[in-house]
C-alpha atoms as a PDB file:
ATOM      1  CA  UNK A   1     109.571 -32.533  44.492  1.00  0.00           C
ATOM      2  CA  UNK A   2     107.447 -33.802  41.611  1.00  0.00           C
ATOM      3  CA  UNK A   3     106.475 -31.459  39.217  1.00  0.00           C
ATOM      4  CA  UNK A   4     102.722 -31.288  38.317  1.00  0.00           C
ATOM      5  CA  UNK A   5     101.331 -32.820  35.477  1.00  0.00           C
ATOM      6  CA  UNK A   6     100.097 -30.222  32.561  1.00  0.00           C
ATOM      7  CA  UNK A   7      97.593 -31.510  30.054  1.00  0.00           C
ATOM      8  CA  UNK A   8      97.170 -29.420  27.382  1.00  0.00           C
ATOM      9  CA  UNK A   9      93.980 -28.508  25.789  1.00  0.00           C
ATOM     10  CA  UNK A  10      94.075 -29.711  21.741  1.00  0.00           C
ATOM     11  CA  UNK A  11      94.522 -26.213  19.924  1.00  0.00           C
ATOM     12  CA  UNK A  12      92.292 -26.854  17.227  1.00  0.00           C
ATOM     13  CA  UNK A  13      89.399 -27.144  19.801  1.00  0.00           C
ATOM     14  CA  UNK A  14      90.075 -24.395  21.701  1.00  0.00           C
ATOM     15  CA  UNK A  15      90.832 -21.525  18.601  1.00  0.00           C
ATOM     16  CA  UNK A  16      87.704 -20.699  17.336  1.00  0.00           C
ATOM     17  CA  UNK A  17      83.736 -19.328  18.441  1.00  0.00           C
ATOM     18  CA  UNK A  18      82.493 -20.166  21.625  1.00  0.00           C
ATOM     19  CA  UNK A  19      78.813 -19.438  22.715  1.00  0.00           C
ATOM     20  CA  UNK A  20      77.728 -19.303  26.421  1.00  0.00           C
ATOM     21  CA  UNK A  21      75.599 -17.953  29.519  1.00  0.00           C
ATOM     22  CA  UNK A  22      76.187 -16.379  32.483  1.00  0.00           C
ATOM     23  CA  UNK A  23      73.885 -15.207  35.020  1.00  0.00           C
ATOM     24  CA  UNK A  24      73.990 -13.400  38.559  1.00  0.00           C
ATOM     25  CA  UNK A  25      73.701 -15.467  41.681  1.00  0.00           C
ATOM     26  CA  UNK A  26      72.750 -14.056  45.162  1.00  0.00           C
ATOM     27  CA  UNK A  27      72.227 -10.597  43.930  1.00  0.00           C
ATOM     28  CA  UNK A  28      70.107  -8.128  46.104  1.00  0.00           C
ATOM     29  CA  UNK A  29      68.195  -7.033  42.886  1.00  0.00           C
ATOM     30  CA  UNK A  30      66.216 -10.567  42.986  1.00  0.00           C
ATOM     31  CA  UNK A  31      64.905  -9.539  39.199  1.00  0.00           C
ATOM     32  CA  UNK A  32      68.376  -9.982  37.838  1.00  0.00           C
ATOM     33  CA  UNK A  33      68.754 -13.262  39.470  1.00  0.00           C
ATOM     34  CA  UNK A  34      68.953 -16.373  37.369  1.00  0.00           C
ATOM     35  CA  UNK A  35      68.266 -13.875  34.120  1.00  0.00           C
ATOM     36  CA  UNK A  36      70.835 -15.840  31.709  1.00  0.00           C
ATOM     37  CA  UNK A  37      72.850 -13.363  29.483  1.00  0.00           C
ATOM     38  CA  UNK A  38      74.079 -14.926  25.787  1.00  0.00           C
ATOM     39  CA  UNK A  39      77.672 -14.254  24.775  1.00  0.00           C
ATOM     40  CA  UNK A  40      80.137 -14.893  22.242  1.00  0.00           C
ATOM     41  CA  UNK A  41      83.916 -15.639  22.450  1.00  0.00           C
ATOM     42  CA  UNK A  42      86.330 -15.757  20.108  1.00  0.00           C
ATOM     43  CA  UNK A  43      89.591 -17.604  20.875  1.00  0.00           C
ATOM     44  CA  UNK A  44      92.314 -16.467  17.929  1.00  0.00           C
ATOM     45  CA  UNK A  45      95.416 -17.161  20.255  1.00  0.00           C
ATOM     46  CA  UNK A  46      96.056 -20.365  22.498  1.00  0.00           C
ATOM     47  CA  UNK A  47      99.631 -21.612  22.995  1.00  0.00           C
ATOM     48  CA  UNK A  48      98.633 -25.047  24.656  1.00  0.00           C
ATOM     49  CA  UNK A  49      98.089 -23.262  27.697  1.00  0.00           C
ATOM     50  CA  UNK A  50      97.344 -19.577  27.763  1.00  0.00           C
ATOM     51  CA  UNK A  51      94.785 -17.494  24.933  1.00  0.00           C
ATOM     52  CA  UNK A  52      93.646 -14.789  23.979  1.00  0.00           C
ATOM     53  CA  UNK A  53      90.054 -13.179  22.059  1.00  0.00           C
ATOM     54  CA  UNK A  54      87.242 -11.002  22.371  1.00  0.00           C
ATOM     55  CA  UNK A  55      83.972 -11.310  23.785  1.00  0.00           C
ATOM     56  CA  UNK A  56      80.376  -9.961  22.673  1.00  0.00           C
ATOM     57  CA  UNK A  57      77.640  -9.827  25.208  1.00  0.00           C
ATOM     58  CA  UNK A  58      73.759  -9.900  23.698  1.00  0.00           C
ATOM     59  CA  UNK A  59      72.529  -6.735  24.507  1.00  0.00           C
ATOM     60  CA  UNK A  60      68.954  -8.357  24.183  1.00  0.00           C
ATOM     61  CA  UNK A  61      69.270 -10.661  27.188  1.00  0.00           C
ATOM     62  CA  UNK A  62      71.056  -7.930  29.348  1.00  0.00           C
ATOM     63  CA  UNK A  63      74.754  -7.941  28.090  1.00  0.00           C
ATOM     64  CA  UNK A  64      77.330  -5.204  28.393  1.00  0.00           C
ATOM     65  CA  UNK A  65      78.035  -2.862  25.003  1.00  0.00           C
ATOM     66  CA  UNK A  66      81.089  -3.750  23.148  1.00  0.00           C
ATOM     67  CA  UNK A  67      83.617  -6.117  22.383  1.00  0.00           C
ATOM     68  CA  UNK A  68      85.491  -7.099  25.204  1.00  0.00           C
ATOM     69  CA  UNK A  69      88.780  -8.557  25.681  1.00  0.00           C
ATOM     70  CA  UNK A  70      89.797 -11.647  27.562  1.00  0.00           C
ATOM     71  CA  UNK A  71      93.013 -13.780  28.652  1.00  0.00           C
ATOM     72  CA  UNK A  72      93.546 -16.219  30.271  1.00  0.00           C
ATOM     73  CA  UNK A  73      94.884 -20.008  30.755  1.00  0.00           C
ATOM     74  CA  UNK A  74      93.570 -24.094  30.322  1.00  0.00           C
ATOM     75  CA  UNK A  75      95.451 -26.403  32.182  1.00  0.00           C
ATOM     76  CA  UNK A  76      94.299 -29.700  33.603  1.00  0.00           C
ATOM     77  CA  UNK A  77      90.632 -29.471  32.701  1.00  0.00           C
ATOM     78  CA  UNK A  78      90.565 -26.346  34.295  1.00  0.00           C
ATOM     79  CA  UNK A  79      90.055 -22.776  32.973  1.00  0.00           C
ATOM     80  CA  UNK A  80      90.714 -19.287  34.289  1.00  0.00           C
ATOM     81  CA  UNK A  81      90.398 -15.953  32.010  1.00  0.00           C
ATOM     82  CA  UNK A  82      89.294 -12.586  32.642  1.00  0.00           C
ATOM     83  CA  UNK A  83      86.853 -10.415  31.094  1.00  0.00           C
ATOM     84  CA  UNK A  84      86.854  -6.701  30.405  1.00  0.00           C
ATOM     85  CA  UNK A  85      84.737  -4.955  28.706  1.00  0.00           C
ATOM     86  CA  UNK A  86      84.596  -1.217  27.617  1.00  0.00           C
ATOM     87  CA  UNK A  87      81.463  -0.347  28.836  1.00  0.00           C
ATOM     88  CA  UNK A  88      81.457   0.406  32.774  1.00  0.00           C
ATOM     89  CA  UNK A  89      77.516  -0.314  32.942  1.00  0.00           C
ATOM     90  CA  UNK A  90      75.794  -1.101  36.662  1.00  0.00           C
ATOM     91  CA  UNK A  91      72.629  -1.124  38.178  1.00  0.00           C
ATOM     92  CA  UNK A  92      71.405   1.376  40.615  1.00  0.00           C
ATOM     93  CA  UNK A  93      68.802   0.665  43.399  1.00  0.00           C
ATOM     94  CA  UNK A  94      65.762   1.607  41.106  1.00  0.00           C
ATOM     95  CA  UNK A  95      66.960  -1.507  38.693  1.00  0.00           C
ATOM     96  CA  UNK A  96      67.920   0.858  36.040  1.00  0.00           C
ATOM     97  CA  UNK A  97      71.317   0.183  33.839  1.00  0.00           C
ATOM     98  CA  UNK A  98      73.348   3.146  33.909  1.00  0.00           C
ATOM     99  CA  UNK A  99      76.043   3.345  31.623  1.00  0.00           C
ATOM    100  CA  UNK A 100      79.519   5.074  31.695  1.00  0.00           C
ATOM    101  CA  UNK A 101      82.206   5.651  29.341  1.00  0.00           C
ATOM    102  CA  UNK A 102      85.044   3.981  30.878  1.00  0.00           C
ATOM    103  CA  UNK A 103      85.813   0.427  31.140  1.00  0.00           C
ATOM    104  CA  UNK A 104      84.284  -2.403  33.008  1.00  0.00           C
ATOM    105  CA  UNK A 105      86.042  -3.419  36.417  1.00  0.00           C
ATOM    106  CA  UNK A 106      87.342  -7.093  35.318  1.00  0.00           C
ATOM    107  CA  UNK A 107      85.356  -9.788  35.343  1.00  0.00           C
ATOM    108  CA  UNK A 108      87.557 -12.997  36.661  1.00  0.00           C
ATOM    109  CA  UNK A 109      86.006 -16.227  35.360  1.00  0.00           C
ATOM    110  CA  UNK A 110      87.290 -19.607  36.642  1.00  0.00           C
ATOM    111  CA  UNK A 111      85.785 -23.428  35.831  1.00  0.00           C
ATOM    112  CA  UNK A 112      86.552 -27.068  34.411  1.00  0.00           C
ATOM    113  CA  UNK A 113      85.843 -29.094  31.514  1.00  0.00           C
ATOM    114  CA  UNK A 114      83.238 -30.998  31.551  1.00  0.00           C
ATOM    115  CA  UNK A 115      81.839 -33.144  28.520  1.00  0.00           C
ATOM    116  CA  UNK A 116      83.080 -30.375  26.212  1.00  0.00           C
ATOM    117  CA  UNK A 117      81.655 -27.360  28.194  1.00  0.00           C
ATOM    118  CA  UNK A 118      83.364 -25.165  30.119  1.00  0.00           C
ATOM    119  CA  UNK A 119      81.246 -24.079  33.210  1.00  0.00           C
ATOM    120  CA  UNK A 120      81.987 -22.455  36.545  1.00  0.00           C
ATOM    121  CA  UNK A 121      81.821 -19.118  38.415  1.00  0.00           C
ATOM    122  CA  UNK A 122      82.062 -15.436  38.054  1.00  0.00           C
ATOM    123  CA  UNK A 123      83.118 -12.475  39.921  1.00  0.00           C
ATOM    124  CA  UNK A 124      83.416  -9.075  39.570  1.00  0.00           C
ATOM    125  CA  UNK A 125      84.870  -7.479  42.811  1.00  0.00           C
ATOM    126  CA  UNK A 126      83.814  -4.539  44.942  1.00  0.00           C
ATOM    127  CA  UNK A 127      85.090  -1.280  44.965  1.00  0.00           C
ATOM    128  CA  UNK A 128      84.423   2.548  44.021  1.00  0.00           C
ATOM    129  CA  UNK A 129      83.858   4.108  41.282  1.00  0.00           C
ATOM    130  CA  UNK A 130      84.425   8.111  40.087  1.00  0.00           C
ATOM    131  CA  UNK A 131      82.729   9.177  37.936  1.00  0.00           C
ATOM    132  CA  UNK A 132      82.812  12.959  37.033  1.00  0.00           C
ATOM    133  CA  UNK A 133      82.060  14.778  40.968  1.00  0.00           C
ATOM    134  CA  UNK A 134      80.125  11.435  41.396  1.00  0.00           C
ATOM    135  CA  UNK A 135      81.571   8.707  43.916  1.00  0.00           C
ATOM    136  CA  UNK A 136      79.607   5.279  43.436  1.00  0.00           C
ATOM    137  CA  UNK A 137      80.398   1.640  45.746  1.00  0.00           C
ATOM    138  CA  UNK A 138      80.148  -0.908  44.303  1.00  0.00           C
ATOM    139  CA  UNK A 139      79.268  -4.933  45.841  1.00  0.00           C
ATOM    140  CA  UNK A 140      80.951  -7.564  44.765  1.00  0.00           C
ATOM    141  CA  UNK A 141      79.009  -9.463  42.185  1.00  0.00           C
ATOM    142  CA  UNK A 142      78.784 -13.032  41.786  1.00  0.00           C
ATOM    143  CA  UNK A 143      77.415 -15.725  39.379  1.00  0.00           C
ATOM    144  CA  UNK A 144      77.671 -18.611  37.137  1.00  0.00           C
ATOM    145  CA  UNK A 145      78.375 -19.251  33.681  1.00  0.00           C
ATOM    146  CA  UNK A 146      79.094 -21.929  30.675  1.00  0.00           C
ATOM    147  CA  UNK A 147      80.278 -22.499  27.237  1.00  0.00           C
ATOM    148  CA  UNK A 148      80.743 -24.559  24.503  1.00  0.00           C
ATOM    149  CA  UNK A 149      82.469 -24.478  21.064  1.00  0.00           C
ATOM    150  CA  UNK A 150      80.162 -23.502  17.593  1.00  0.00           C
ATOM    151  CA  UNK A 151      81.031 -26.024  14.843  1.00  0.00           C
END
């Protein structure tokens, strides 16, 4: 059995700022749809394969509060990392972001390389959430995102 080829990512490109998008896809709120959110990452560990940093949504275009962590791993021209935030914030059928003091459910981001950008898809995955004698369900959330390194 062959083992697979790993390229590695250069480490100089990859430490560093990042800015990006991301934006919900086929969600039942049409009026978040398409609505691109601005975000910042910062990569301070990457070991040729696997980093770590935090992440800053703009709160202007409809980010989460907080600085967020993420991991994750580059290999091949692919990326996978996930997101979590410490804000738990979700819309409820009015439209209206409600906000609770625990953390996000993870956000699992996965995409390629692609003429220096990093693009692909998003999910966040159903479940329930308790919150004081309040039980909430949650969908499973979908969408799209990109980024590219700051000089």
């Amino acid at each position: 059995m062959q083992k697979p080829i790993v390229i590695k990512y250069n480490t100089r490109k990859m430490i560093g700022t990042w800015i990006g998008t991301y934006k919900l896809v086929g969600h039942p709120n049409v009026e978040y749809n398409e609505r691109e959110t601005f975000f910042t990452v910062i990569i301070s560990e990457y070991d040729g394969v696997n980093f770590k940093g935090t992440v800053t949504d703009d709160l202007e275009s409809g980010g989460t509060k907080g600085d967020g962590l993420i991991t994750g791993k580059v290999r091949n021209g692919k990326i996978e990392f996930i997101k979590q935030m410490p804000v738990l914030t979700l819309s409820n059928k009015e439209g209206k972001r409600v906000e609770f003091l625990k953390k996000h459910k993870p956000i699992y981001y996965s995409g390629v390389l692609n003429n220096g950008t990093f693009e692909g898809k998003w999910k966040i995955k159903r479940g329930i959430i308790f919150n004081k004698s309040i039980v909430s369900f949650t969908i499973q959330t979908n969408g799209e995102w990109r980024m590219h390194k700051t000089i």
